[in-house]
Protein backbone atom coordinates (compact mmCIF):
# COMPACT_ATOMS: atom_id res chain seq x y z
CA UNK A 1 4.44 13.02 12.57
CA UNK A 2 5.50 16.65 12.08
CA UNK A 3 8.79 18.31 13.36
CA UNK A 4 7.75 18.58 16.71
CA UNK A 5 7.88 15.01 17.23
CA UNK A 6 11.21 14.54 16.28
CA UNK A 7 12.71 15.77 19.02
CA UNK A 8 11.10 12.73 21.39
CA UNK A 9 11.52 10.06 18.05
CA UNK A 10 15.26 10.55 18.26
CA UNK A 11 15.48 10.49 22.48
CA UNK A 12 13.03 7.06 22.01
CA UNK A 13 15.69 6.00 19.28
CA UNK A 14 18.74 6.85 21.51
CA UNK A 15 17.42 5.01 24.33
CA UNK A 16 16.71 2.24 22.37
CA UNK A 17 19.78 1.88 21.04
CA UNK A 18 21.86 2.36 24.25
CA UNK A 19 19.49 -0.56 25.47
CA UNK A 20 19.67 -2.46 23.02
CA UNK A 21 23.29 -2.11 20.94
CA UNK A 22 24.91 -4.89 22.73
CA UNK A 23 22.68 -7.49 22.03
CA UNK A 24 22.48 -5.74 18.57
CA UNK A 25 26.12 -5.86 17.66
CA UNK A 26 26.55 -9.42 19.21
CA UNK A 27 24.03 -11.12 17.22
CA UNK A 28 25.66 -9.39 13.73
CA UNK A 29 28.80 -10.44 15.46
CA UNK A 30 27.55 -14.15 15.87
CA UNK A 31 25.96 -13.84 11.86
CA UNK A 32 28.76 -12.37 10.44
CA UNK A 33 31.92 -12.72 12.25
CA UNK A 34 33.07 -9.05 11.96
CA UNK A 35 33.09 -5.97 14.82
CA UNK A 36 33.76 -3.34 12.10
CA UNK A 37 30.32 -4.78 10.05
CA UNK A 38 28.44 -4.63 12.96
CA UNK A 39 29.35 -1.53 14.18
CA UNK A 40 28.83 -0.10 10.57
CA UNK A 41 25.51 -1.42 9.37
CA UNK A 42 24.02 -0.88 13.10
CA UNK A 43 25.06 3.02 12.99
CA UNK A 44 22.52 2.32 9.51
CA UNK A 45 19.91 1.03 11.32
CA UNK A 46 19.51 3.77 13.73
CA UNK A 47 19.79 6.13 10.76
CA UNK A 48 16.80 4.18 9.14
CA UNK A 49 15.28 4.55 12.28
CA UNK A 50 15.31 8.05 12.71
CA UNK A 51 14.12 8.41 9.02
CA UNK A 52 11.24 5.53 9.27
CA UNK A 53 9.75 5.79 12.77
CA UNK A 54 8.83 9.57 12.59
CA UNK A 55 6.39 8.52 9.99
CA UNK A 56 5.50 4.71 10.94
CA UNK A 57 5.60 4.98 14.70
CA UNK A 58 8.04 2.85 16.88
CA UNK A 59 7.45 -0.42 15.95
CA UNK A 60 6.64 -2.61 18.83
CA UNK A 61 9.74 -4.68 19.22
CA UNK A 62 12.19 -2.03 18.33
CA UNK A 63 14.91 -3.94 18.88
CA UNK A 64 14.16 -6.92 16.07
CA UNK A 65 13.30 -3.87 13.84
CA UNK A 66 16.64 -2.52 14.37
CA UNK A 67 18.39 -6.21 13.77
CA UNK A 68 16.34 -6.82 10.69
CA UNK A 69 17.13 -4.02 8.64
CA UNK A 70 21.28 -4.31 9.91
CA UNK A 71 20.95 -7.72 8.85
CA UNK A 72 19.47 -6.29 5.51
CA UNK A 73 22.01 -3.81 5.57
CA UNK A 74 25.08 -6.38 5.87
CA UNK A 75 23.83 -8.49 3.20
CA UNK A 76 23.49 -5.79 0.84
CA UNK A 77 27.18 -4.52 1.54
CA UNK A 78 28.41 -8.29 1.08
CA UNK A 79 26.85 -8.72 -2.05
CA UNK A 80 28.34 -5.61 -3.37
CA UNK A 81 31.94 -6.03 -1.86
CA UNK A 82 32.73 -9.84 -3.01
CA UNK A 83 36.05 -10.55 -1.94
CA UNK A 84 35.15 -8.91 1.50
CA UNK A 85 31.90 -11.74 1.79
CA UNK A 86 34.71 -14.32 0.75
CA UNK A 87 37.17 -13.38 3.37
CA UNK A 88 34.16 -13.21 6.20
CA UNK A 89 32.75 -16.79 4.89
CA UNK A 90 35.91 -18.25 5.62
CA UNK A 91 36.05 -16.87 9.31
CA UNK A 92 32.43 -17.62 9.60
CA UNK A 93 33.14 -21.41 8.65
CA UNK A 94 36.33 -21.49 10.81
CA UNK A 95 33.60 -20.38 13.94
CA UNK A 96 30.90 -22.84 13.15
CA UNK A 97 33.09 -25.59 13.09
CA UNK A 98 33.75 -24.51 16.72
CA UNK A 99 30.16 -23.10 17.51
CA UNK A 100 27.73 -23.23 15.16
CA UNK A 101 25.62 -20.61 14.79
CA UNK A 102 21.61 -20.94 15.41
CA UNK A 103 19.38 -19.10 13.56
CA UNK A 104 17.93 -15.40 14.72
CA UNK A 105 14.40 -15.30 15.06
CA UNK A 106 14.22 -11.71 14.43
CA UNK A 107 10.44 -11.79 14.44
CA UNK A 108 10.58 -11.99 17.85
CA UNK A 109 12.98 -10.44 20.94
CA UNK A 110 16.48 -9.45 20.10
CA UNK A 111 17.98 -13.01 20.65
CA UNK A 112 20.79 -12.15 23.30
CA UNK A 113 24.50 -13.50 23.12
CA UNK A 114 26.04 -10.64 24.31
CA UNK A 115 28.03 -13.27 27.02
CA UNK A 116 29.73 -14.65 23.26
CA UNK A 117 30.74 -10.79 23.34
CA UNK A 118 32.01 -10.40 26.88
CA UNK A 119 34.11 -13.08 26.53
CA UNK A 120 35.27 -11.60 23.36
CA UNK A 121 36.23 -8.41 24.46
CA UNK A 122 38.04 -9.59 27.22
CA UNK A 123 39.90 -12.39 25.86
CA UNK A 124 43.39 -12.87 27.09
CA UNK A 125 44.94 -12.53 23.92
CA UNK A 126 43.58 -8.40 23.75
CA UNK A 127 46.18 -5.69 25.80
CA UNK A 128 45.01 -5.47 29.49
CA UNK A 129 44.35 -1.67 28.46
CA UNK A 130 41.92 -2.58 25.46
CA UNK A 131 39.52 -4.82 27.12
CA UNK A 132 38.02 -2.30 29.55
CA UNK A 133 37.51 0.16 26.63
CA UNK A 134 36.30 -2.45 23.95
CA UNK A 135 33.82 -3.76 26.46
CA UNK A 136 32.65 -0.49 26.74
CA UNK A 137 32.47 0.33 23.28
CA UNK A 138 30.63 -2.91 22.12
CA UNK A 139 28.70 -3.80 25.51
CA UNK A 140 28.02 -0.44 27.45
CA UNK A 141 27.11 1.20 23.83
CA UNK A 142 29.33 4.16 24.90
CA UNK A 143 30.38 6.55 22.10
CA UNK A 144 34.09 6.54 21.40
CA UNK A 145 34.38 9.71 22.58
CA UNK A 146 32.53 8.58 25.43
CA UNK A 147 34.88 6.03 25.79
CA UNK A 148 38.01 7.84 25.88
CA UNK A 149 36.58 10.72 28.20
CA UNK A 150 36.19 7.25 30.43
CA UNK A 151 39.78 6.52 29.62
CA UNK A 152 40.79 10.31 29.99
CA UNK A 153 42.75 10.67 26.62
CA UNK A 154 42.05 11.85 23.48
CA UNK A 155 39.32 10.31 21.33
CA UNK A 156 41.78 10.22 18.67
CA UNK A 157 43.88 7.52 20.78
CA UNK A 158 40.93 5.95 21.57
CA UNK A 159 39.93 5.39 18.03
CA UNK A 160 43.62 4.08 17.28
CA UNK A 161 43.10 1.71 20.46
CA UNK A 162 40.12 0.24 19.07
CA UNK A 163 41.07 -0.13 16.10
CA UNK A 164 43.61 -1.86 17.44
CA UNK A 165 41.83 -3.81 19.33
CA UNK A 166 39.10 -5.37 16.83
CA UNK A 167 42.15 -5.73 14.26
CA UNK A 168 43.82 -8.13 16.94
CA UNK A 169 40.39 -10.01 17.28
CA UNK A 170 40.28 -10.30 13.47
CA UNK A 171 44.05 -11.02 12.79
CA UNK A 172 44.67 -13.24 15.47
CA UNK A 173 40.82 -15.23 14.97
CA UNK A 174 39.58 -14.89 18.07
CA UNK A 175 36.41 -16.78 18.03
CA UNK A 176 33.15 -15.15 19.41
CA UNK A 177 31.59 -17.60 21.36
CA UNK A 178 31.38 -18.63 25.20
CA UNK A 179 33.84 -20.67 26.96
CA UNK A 180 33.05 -24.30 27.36
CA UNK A 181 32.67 -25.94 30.55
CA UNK A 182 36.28 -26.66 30.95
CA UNK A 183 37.02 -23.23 29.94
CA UNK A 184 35.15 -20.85 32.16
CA UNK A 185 36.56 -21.37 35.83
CA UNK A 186 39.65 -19.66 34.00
CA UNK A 187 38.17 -17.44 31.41
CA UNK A 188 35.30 -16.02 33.67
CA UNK A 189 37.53 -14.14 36.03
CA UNK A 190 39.26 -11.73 33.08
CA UNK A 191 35.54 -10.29 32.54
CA UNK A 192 34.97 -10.04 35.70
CA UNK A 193 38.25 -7.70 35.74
CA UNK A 194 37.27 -5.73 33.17
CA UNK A 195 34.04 -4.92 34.71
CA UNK A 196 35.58 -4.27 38.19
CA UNK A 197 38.33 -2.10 36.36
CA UNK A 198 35.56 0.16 35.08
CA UNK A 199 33.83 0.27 38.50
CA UNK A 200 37.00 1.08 40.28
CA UNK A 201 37.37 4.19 37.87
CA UNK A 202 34.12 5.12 38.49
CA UNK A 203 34.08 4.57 42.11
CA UNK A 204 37.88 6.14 42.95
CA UNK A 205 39.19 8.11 39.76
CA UNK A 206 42.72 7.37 38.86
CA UNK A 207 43.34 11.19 37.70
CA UNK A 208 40.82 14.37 37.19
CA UNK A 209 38.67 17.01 39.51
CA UNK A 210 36.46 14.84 40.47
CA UNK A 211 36.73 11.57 43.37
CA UNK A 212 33.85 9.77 41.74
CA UNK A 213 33.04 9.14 38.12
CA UNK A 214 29.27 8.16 39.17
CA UNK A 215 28.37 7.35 35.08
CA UNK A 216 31.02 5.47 34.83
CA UNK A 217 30.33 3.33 37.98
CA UNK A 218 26.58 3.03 37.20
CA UNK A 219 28.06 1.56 33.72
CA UNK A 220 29.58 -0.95 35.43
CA UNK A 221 26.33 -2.04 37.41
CA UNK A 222 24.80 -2.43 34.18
CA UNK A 223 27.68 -4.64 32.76
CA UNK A 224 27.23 -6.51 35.79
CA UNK A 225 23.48 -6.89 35.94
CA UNK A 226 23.51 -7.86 32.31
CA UNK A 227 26.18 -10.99 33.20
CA UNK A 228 24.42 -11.80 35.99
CA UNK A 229 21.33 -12.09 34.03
CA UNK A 230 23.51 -13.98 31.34
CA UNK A 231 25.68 -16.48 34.13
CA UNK A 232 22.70 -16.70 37.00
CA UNK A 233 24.19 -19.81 38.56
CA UNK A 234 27.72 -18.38 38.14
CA UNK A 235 28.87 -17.54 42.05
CA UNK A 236 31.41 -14.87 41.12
CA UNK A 237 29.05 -13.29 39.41
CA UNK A 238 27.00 -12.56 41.99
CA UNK A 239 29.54 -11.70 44.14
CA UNK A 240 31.53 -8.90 42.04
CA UNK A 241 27.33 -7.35 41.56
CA UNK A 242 26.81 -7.08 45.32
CA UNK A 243 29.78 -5.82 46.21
CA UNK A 244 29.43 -2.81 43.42
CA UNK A 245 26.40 -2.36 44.73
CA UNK A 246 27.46 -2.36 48.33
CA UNK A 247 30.24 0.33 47.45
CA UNK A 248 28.10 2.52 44.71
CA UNK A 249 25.33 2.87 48.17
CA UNK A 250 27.33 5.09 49.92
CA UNK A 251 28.06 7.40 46.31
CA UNK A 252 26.15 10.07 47.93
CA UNK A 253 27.70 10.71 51.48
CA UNK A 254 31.28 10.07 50.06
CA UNK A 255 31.89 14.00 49.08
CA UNK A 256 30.75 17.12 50.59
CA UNK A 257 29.02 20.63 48.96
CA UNK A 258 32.38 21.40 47.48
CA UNK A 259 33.57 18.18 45.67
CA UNK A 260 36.13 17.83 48.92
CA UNK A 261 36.36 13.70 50.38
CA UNK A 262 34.15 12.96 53.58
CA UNK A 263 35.84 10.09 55.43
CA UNK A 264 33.48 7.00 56.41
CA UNK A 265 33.89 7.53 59.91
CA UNK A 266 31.97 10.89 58.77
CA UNK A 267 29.90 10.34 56.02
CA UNK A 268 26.17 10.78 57.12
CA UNK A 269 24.96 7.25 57.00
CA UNK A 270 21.14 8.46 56.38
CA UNK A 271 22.21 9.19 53.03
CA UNK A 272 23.43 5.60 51.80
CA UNK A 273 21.08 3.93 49.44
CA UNK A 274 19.29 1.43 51.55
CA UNK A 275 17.69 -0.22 48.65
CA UNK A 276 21.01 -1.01 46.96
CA UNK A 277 22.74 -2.13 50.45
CA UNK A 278 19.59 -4.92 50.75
CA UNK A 279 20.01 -5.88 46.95
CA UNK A 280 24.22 -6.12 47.82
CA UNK A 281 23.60 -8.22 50.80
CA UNK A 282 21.20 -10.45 49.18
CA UNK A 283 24.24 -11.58 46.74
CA UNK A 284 26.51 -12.19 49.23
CA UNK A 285 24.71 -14.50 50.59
CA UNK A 286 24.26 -16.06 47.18
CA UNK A 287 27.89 -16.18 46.68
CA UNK A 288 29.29 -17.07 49.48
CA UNK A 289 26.59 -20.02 49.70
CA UNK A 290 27.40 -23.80 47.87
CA UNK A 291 31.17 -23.97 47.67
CA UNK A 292 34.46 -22.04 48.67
CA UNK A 293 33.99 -18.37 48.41
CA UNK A 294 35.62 -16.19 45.83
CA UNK A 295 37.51 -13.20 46.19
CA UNK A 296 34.51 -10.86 44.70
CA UNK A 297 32.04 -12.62 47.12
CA UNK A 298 34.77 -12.34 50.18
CA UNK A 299 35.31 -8.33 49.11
CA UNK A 300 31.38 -7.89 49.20
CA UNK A 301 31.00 -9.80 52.25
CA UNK A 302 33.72 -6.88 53.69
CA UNK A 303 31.72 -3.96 52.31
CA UNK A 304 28.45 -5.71 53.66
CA UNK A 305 29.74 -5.44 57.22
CA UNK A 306 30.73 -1.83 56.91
CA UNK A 307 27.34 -1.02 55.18
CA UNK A 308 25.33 -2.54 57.63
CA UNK A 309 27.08 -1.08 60.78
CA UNK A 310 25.43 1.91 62.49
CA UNK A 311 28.96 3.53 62.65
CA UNK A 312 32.42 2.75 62.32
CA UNK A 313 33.27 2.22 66.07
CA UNK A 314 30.26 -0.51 66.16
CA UNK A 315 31.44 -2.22 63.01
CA UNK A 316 32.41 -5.78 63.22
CA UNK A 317 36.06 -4.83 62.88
CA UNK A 318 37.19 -8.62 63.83
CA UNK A 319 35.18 -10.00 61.19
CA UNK A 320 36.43 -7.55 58.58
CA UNK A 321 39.96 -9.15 59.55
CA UNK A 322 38.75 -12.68 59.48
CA UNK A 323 37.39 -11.81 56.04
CA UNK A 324 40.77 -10.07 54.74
CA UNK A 325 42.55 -13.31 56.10
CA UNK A 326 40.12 -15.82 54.23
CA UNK A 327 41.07 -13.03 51.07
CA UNK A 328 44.26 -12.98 51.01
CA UNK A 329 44.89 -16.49 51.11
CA UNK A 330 42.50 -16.65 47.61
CA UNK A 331 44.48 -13.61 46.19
CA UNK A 332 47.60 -12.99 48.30
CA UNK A 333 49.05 -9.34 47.01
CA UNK A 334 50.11 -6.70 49.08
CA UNK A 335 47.13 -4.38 48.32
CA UNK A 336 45.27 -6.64 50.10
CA UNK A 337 47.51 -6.83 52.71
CA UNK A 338 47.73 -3.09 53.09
CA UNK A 339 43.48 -2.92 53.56
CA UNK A 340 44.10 -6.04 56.38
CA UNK A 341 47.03 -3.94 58.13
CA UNK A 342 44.19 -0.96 58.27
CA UNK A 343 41.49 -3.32 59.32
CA UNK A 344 43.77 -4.05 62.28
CA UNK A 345 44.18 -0.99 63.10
CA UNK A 346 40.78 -0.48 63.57
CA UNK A 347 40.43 -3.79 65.93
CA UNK A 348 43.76 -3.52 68.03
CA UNK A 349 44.68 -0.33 67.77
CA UNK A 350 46.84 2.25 65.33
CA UNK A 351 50.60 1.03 66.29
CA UNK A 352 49.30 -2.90 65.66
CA UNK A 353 48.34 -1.84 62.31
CA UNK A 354 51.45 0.61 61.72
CA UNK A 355 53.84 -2.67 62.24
CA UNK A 356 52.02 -4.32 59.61
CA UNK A 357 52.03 -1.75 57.21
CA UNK A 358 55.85 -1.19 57.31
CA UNK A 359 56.28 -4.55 57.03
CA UNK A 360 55.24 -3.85 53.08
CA UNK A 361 57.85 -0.99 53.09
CA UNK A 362 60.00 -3.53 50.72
CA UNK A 363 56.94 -4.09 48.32
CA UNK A 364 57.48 -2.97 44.78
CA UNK A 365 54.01 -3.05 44.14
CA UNK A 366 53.16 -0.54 46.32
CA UNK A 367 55.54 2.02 44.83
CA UNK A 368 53.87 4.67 43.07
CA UNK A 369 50.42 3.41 44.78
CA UNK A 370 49.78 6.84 46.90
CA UNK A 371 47.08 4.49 49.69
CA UNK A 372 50.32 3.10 51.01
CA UNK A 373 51.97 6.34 52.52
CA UNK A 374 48.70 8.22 53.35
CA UNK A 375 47.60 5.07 55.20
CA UNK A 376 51.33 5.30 56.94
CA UNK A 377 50.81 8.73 57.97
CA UNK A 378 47.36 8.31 58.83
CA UNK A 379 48.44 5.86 61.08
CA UNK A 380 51.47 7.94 62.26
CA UNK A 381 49.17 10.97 62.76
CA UNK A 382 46.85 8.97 65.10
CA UNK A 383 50.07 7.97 67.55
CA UNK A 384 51.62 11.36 67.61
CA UNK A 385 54.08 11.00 65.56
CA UNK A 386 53.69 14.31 63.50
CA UNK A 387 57.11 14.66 61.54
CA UNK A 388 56.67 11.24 60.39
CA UNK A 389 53.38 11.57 59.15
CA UNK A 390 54.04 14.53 57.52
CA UNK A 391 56.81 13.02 55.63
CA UNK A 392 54.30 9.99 54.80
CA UNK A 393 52.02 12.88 53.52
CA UNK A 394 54.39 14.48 51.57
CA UNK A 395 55.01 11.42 49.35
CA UNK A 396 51.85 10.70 48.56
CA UNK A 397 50.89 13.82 47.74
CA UNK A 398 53.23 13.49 45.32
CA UNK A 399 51.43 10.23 43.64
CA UNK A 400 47.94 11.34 44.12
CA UNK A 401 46.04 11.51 41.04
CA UNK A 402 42.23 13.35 41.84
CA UNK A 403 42.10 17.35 43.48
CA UNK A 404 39.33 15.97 46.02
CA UNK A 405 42.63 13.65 47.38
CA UNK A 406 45.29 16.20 46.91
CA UNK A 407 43.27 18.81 48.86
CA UNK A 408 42.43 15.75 51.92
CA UNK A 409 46.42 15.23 52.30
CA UNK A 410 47.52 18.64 52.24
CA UNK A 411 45.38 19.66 54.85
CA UNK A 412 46.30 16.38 56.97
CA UNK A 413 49.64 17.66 55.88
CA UNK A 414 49.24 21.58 57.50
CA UNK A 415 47.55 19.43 60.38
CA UNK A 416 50.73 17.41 61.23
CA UNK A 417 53.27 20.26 60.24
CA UNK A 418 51.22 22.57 62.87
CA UNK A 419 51.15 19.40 65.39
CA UNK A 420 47.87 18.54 66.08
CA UNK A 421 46.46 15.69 65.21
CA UNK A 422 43.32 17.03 63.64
């Protein structure tokens, strides 16, 4: 194949890899015991690719082609590097006495145990902050810089925190495998964290120009679909999937020609993604069916009824408490507490809600967290009460993190200050 094939060789080798690296570095993973191996002689394998396939054509499992020659690849650098094959032997014997390891048939599909990896990357013994960005490392297949764009710092840090990171797996022995029966009711909701963390950036961005992070969010989806593929009769799992879905729908109507926030009561419902609202509803169903619900199936069941309403005045606001009740008594915290308080302002009226939410005014956990004040003076705005909410405004203008948000207060702010309610 000349030079003008290139070009589309090395997009068909990108895409391959981004499809395919999880399940890539989790069976070297599973072989050899090491992240910084499998990272290394799977960077070799695409290189080999991009040399080989030009010429050869893409084989047609790409993927097995791409384990075989890392495997190849490994065993070539452990036969040169001795005492690094002894130290990996003894981790790999310490593993199989826990989980042995079965055989790749790399003559056929990519064998997956990317859920050994999941659990991996976000086991409790990694820092809260290094699980999100290892999973996305090792499971999304995002770059490092990639990564720490995600993370908005410099890719620099990011290396250091992964480093970090697969040091701490290695030092401390985490084992890559999946939780055992008795394990996974408390194991299985960390992951599920992770993944949601990523969403939530991607859905509502901490910090930045931008309210929505829509790659990052979409990333998420993926994580999800692949552990719902990987946990099918998991519950949980179905639940945090449907209720990403059920939020990433409305990604289009959410912000207007100019970046600037479009409120739900606004946001042109004609533009949500139907097909992703049906999939959404479809797992809540499946979640909240055969035992007591979760608090991912309870949160989807929420966004469900907003989703399928024709407007917000028609939505089932009393069922949106009901369900806010049923989740705060699985996960009590006062961020839940806050979204019930606004909830009942929508079913009873603004100064039912505005009790509630000063009743949190005590809550350290809500310092710093700017949705506690602008709900205040949203809800002070609505009764009249225009020096209040502009006070409410002020503070969390000073705790907002994204321009889209800073721009919404301050003109709720001018709104107030001028006295009309807007």
């Amino acid at each position: 194949m000349g030079d003008e094939g290139t070009p589309g060789i090395e997009r068909t080798v990108e895409s391959v890899f981004r499809e395919e690296r999880g399940r890539l570095l989790a069976s070297l993973v599973r072989r050899f015991g090491d992240l910084d191996l499998a990272e290394e002689v799977s960077s070799e394998a695409i290189e080999a690719a991009l040399v080989h396939w030009p010429v050869q054509g893409v084989p047609a499992k790409p993927g097995a082609w791409l384990l075989t020659t890392a495997r190849r690849r490994a065993v070539d650098r452990l036969r040169r590097d001795k005492s690094y094959a002894a130290r990996l032997a003894v981790l790999q014997v310490e593993a199989d006495r826990v989980d042995p390891v079965a055989p790749a048939d790399v003559g056929g599909d990519l064998p997956d145990e990317r859920l050994q990896l999941f659990f991996t990357c976000a086991h409790p013994a990694l820092p809260a902050e290094d699980r999100g960005a290892l999973t996305l490392r090792c499971l999304a297949g995002l770059t490092t810089p990639e990564v720490a764009r995600a993370y908005l710092v410099p890719a620099a840090t990011m290396a250091q925190r992964i480093v970090r990171a697969k040091k701490k797996i290695r030092v401390a022995r985490i084992p890559f495998r999946v939780p055992g029966a008795d394990e996974l009711p408390e194991r299985l909701p960390g992951v599920l964290q992770v993944i949601y963390s990523i969403f939530t950036e991607g859905y509502a961005a901490s910090s930045g120009p931008d309210l929505q992070r829509l790659d990052l969010a979409e990333e998420a989806i993926r994580l999800g679909r692949i552990l719902r593929r990987l946990l099918p009769a998991e519950r949980e799992v179905a639940g945090l999937l449907g209720l990403m879905l059920l939020i990433h729908a409305r990604r289009a109507a959410r912000t207007g020609s100019d970046g600037e926030i479009v409120l739900l009561e606004d946001q042109d419902r004609g533009c949500w993604d139907r097909a992703s609202i049906e999939e959404g509803s479809a797992l809540v169903l499946t979640a909240l069916t055969g035992g007591p619900p979760g608090p991912y199936g309870v949160q989807a069941a929420i966004a469900a009824l907003h989703d399928e309403a024709a407007d917000v005045a028609t939505t089932d606001w009393p069922q949106v408490v009901a369900l806010y009740d049923v989740l705060f008594a699985i996960t009590p915290s006062p961020v839940v507490a806050l979204n019930r308080a606004a909830a009942v302002a929508m079913r009873d009226g603004a100064e039912a809600g505005l009790a509630l939410v000063e009743e949190l005014d005590d809550e350290p956990r809500l310092r710093g967290y700017y949705p506690y004040p602008a709900t205040r003076g949203e809800l002070l705005r609505r009764l009249g009460r225009f020096s209040e909410a502009a006070a409410a405004y002020r503070e969390a203008l000073v705790l907002v993190g994204t321009e889209p948000e800073r721009l919404h207060l301050q003109r709720r702010l001018t709104a107030v200050e001028a006295g009309w309610a807007g």
